[in-house]
PDB file of N, CA and C in Angstrom:
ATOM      1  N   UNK A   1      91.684 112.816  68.720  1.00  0.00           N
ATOM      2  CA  UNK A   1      91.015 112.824  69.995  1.00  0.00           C
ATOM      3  C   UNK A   1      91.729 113.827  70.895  1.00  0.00           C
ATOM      4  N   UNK A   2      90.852 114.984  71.631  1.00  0.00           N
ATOM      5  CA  UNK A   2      91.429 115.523  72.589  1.00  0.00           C
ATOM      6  C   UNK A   2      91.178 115.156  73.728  1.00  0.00           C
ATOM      7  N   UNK A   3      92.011 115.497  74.744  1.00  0.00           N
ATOM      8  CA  UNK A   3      92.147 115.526  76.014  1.00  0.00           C
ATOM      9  C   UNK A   3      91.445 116.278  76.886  1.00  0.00           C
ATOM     10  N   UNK A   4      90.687 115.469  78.027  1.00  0.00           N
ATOM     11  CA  UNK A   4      89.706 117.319  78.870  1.00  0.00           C
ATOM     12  C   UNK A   4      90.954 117.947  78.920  1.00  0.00           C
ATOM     13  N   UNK A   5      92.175 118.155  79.124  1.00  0.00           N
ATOM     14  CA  UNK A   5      93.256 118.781  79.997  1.00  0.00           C
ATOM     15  C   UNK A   5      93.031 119.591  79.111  1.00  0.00           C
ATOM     16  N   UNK A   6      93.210 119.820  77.911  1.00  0.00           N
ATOM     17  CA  UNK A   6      93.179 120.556  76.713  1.00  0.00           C
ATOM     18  C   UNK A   6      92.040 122.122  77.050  1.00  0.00           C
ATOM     19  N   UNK A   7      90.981 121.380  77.244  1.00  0.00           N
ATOM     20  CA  UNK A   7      90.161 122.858  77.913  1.00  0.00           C
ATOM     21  C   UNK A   7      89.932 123.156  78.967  1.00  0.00           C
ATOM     22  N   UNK A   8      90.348 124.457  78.966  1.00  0.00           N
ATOM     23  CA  UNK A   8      90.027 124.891  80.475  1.00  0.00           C
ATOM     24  C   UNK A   8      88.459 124.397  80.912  1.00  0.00           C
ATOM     25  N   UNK A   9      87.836 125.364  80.645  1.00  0.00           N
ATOM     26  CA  UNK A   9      86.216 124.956  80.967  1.00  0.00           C
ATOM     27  C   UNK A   9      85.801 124.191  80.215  1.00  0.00           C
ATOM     28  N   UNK A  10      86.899 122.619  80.494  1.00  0.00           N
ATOM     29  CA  UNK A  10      85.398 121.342  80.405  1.00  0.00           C
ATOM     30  C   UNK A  10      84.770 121.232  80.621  1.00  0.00           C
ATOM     31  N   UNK A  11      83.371 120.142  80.348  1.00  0.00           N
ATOM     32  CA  UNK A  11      82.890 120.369  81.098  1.00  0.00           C
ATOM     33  C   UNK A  11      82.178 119.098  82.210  1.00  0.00           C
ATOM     34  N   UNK A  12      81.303 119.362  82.937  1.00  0.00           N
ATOM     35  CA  UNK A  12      81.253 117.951  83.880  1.00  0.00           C
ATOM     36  C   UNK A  12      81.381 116.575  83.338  1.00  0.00           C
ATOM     37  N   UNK A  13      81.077 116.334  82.590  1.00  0.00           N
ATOM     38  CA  UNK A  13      80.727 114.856  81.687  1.00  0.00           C
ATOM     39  C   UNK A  13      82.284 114.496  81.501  1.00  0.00           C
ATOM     40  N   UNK A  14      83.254 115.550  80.568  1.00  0.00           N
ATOM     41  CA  UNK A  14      84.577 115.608  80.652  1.00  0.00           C
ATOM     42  C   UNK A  14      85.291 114.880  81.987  1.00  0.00           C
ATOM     43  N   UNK A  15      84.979 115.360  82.742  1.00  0.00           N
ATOM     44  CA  UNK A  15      86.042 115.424  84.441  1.00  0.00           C
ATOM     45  C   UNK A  15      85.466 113.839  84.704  1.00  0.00           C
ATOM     46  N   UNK A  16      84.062 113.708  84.678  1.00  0.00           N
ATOM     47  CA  UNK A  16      83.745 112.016  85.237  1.00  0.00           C
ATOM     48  C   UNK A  16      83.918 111.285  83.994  1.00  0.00           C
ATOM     49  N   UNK A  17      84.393 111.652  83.234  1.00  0.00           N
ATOM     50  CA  UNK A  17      84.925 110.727  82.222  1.00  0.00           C
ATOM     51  C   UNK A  17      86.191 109.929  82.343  1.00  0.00           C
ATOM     52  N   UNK A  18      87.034 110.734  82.663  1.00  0.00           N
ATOM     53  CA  UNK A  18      88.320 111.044  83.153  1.00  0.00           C
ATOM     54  C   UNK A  18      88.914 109.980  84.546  1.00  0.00           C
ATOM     55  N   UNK A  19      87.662 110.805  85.358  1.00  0.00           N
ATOM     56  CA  UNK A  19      87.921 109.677  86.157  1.00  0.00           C
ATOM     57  C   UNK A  19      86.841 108.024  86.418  1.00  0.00           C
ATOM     58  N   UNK A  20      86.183 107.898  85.316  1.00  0.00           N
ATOM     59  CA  UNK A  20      85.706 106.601  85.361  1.00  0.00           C
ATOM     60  C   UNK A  20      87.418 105.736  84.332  1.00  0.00           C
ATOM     61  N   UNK A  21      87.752 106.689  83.592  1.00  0.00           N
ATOM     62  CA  UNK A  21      88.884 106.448  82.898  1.00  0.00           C
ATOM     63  C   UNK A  21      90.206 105.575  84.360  1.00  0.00           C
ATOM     64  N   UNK A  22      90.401 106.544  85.037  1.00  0.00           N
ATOM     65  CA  UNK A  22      91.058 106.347  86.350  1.00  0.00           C
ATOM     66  C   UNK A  22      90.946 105.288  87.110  1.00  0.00           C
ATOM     67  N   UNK A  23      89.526 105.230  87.230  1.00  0.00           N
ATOM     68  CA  UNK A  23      89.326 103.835  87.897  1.00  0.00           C
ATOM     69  C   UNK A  23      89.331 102.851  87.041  1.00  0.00           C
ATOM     70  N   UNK A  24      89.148 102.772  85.627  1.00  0.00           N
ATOM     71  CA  UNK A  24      89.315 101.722  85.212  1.00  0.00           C
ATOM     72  C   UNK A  24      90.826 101.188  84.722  1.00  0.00           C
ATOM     73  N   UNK A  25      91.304 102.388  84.993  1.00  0.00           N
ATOM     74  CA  UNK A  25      92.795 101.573  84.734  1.00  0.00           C
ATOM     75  C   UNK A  25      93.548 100.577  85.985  1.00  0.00           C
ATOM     76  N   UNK A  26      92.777 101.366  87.264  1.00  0.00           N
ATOM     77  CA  UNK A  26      93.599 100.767  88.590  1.00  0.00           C
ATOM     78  C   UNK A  26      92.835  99.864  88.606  1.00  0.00           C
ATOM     79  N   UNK A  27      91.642  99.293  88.717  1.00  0.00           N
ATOM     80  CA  UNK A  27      91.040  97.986  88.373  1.00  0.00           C
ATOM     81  C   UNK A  27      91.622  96.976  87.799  1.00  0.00           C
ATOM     82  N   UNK A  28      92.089  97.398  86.450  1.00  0.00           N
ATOM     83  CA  UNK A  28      92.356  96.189  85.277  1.00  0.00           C
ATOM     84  C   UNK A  28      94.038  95.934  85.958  1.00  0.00           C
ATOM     85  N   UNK A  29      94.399  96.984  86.497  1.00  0.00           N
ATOM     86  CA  UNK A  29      95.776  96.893  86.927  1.00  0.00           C
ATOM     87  C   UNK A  29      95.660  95.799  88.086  1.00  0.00           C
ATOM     88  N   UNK A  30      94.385  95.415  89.097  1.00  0.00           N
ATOM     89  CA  UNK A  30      94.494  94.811  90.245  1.00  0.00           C
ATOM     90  C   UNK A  30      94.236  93.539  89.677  1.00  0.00           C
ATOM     91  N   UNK A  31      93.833  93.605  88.916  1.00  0.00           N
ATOM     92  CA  UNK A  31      93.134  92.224  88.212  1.00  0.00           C
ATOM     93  C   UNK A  31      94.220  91.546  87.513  1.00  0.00           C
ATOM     94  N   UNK A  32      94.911  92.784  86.609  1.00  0.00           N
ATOM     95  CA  UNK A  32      96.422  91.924  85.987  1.00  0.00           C
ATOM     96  C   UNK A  32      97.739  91.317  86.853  1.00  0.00           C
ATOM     97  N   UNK A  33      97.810  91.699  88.162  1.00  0.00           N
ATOM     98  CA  UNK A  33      98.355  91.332  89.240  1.00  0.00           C
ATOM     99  C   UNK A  33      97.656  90.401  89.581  1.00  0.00           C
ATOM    100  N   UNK A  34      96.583  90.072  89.996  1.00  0.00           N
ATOM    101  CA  UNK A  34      96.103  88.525  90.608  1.00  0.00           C
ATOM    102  C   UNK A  34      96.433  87.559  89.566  1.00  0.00           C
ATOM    103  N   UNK A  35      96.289  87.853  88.160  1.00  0.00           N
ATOM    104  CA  UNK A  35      96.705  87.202  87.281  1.00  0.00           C
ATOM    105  C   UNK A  35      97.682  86.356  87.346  1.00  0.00           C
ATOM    106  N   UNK A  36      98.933  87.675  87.350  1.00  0.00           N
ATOM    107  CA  UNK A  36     100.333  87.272  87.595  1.00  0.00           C
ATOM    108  C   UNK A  36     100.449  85.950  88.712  1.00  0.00           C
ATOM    109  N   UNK A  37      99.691  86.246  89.750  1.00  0.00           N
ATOM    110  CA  UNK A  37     100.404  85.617  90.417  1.00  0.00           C
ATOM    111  C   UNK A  37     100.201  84.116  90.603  1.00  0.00           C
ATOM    112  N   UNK A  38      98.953  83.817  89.432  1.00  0.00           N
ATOM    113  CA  UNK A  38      98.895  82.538  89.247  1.00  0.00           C
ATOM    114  C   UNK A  38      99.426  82.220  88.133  1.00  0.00           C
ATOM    115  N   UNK A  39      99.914  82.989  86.750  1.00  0.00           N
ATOM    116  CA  UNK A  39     100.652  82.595  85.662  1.00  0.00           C
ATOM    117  C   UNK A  39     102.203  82.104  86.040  1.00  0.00           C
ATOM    118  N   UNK A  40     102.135  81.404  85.049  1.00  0.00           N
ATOM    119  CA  UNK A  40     103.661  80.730  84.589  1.00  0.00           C
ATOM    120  C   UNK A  40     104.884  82.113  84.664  1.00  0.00           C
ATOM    121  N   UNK A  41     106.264  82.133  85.153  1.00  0.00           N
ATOM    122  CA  UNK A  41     107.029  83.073  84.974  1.00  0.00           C
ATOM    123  C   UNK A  41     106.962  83.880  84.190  1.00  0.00           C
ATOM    124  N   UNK A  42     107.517  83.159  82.208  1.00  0.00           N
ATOM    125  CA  UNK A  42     107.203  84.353  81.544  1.00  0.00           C
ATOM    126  C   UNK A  42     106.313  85.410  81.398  1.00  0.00           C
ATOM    127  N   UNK A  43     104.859  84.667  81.363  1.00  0.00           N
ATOM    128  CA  UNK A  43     103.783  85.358  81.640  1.00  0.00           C
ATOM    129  C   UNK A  43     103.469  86.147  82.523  1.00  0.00           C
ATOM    130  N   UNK A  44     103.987  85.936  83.906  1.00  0.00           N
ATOM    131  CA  UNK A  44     103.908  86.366  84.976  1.00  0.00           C
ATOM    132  C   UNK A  44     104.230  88.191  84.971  1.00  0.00           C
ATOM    133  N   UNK A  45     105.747  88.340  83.809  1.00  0.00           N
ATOM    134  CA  UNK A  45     106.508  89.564  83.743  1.00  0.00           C
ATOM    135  C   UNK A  45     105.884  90.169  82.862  1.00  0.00           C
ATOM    136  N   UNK A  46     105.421  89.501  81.845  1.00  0.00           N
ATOM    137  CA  UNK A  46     104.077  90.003  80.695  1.00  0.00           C
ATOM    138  C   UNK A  46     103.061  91.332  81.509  1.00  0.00           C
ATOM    139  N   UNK A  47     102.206  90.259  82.201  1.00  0.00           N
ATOM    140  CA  UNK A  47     100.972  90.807  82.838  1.00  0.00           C
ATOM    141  C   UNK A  47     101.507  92.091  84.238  1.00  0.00           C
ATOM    142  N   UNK A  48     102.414  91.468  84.896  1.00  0.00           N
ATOM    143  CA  UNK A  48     103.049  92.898  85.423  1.00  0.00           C
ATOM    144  C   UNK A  48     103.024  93.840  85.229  1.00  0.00           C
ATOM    145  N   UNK A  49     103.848  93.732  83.925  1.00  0.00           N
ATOM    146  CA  UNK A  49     104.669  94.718  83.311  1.00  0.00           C
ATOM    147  C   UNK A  49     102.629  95.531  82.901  1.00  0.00           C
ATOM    148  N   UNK A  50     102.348  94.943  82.147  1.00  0.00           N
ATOM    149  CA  UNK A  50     101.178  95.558  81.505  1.00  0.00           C
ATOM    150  C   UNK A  50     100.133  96.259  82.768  1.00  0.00           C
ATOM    151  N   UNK A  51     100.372  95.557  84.264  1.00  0.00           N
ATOM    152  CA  UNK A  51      99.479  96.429  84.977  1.00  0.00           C
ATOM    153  C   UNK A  51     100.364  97.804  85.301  1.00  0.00           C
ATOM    154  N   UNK A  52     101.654  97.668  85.608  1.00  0.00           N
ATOM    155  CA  UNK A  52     102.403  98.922  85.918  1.00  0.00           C
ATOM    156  C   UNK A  52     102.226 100.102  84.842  1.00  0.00           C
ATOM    157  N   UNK A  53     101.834  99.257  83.991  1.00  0.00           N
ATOM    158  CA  UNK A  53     101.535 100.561  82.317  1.00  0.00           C
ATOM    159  C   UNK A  53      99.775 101.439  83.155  1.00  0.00           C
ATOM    160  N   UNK A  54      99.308 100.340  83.305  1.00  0.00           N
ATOM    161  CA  UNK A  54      97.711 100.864  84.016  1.00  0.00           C
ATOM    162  C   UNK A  54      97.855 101.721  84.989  1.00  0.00           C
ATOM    163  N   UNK A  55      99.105 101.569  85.910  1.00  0.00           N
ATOM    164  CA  UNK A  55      98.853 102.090  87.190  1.00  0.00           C
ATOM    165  C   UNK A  55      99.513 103.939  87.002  1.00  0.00           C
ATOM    166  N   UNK A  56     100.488 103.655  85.920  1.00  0.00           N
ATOM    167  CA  UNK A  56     101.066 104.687  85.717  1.00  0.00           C
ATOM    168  C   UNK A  56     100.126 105.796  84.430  1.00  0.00           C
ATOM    169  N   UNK A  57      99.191 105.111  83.885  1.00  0.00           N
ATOM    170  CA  UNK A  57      97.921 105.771  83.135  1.00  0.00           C
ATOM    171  C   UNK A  57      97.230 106.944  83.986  1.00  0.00           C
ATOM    172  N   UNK A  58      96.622 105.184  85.150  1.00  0.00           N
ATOM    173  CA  UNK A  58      95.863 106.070  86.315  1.00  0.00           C
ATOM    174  C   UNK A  58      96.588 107.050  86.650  1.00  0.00           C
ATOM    175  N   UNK A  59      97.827 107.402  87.092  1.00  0.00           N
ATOM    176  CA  UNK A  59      98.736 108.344  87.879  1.00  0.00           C
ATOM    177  C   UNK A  59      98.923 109.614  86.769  1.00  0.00           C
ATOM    178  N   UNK A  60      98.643 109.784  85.743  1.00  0.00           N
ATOM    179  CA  UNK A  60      98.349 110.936  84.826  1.00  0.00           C
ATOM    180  C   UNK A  60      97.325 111.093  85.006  1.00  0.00           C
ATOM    181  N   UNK A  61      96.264 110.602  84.554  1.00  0.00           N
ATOM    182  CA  UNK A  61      95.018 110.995  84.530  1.00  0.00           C
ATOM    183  C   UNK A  61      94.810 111.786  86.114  1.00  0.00           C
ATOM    184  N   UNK A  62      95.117 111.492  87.507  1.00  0.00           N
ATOM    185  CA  UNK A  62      95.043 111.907  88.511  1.00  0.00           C
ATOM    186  C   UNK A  62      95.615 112.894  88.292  1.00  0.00           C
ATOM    187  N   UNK A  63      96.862 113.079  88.274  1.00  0.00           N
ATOM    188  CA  UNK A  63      97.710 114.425  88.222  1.00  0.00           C
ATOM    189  C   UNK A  63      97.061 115.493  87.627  1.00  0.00           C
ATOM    190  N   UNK A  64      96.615 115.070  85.837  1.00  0.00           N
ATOM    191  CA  UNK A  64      95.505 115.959  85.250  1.00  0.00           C
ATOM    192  C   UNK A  64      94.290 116.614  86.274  1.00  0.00           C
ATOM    193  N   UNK A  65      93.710 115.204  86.846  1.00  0.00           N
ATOM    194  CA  UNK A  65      92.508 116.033  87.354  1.00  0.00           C
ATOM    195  C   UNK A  65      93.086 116.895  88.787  1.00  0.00           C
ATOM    196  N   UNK A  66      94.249 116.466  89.517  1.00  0.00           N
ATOM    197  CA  UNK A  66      94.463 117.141  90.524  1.00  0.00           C
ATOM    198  C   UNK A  66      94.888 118.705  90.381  1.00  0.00           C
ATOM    199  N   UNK A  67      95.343 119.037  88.990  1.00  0.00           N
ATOM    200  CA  UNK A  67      95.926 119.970  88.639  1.00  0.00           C
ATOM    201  C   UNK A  67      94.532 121.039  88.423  1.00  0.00           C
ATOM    202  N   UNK A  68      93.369 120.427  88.089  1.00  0.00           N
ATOM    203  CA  UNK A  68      92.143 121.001  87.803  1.00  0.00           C
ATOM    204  C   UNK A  68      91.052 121.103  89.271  1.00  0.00           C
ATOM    205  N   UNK A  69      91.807 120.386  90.333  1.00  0.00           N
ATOM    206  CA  UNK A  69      91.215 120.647  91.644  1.00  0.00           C
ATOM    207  C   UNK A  69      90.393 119.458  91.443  1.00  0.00           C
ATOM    208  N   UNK A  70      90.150 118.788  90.953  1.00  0.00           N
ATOM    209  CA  UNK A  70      89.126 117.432  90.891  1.00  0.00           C
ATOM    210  C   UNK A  70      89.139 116.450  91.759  1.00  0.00           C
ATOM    211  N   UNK A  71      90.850 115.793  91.696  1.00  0.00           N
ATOM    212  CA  UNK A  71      91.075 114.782  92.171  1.00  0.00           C
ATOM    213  C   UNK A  71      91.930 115.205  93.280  1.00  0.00           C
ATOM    214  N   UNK A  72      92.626 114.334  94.415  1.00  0.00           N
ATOM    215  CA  UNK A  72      93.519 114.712  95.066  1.00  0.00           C
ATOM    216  C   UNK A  72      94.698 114.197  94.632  1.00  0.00           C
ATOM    217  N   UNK A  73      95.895 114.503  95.135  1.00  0.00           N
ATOM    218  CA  UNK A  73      96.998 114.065  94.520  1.00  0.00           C
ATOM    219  C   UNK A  73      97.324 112.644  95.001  1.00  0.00           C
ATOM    220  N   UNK A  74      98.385 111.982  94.362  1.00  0.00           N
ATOM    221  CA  UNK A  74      98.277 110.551  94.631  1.00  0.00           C
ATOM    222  C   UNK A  74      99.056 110.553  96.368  1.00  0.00           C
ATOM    223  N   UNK A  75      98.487 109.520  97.242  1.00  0.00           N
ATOM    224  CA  UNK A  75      99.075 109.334  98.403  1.00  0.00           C
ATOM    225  C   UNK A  75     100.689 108.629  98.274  1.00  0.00           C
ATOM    226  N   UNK A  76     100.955 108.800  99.385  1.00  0.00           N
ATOM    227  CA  UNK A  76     102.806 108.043  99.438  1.00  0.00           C
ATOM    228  C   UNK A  76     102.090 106.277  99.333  1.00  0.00           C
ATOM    229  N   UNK A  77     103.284 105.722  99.078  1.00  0.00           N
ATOM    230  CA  UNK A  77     102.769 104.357  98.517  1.00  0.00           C
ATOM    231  C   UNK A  77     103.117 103.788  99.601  1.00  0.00           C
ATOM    232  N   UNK A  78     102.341 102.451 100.594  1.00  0.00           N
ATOM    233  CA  UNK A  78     102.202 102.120 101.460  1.00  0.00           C
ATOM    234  C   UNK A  78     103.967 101.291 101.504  1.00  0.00           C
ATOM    235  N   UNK A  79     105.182 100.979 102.325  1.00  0.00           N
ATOM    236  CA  UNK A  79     105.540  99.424 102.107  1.00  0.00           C
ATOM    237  C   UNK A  79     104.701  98.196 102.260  1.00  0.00           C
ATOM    238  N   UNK A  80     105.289  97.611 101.549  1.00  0.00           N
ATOM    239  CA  UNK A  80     103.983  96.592 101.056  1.00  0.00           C
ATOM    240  C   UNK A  80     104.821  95.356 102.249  1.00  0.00           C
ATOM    241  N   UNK A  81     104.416  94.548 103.130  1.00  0.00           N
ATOM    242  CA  UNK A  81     104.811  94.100 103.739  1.00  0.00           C
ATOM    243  C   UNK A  81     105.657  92.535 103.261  1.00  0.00           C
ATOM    244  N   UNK A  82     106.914  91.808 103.661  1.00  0.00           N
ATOM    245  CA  UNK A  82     107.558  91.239 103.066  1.00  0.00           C
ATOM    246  C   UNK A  82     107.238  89.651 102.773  1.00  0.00           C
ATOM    247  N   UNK A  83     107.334  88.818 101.578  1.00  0.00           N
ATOM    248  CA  UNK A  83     106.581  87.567 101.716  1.00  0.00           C
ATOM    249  C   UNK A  83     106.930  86.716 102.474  1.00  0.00           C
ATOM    250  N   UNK A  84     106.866  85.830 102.918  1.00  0.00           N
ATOM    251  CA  UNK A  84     107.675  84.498 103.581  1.00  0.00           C
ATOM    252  C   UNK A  84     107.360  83.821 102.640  1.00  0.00           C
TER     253      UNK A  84
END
């Protein structure tokens, strides 16, 4: 299997592929976090761990398309405010 990155002139179908690819990783990533936060501990570091794999997918695939002018680059990451 290749990669659009692979050709220069992909072509459209390529690029929204890519990024339906994108969104579906940060999705499954938001979803494996709500998860977490109702699983049991071990599990808890399981499903984490497995959305941070998603989020860091999405964050290639962006870079790819940003590098091709597609996408924009990823924003600074908010602080996430502290629990009580």
């Amino acid at each position: 299997m290749t990669s659009a990155g692979a050709h220069p002139g992909s072509s459209g179908s390529d690029l929204s592929g890519e990024l339906r690819r994108m969104a579906l990783h940060l999705e499954t990533a938001a979803v494996l976090e709500l998860r977490a936060a109702r699983a049991e501990p071990q599990q808890r570091a399981v499903l984490r761990r497995r959305a941070e794999q998603r989020r860091q997918e999405a964050a290639r695939l962006r870079e790819r398309l940003a590098a091709r002018g597609v996408a924009l680059p990823p924003r600074a990451r908010r602080p996430t405010a502290p629990s009580a």
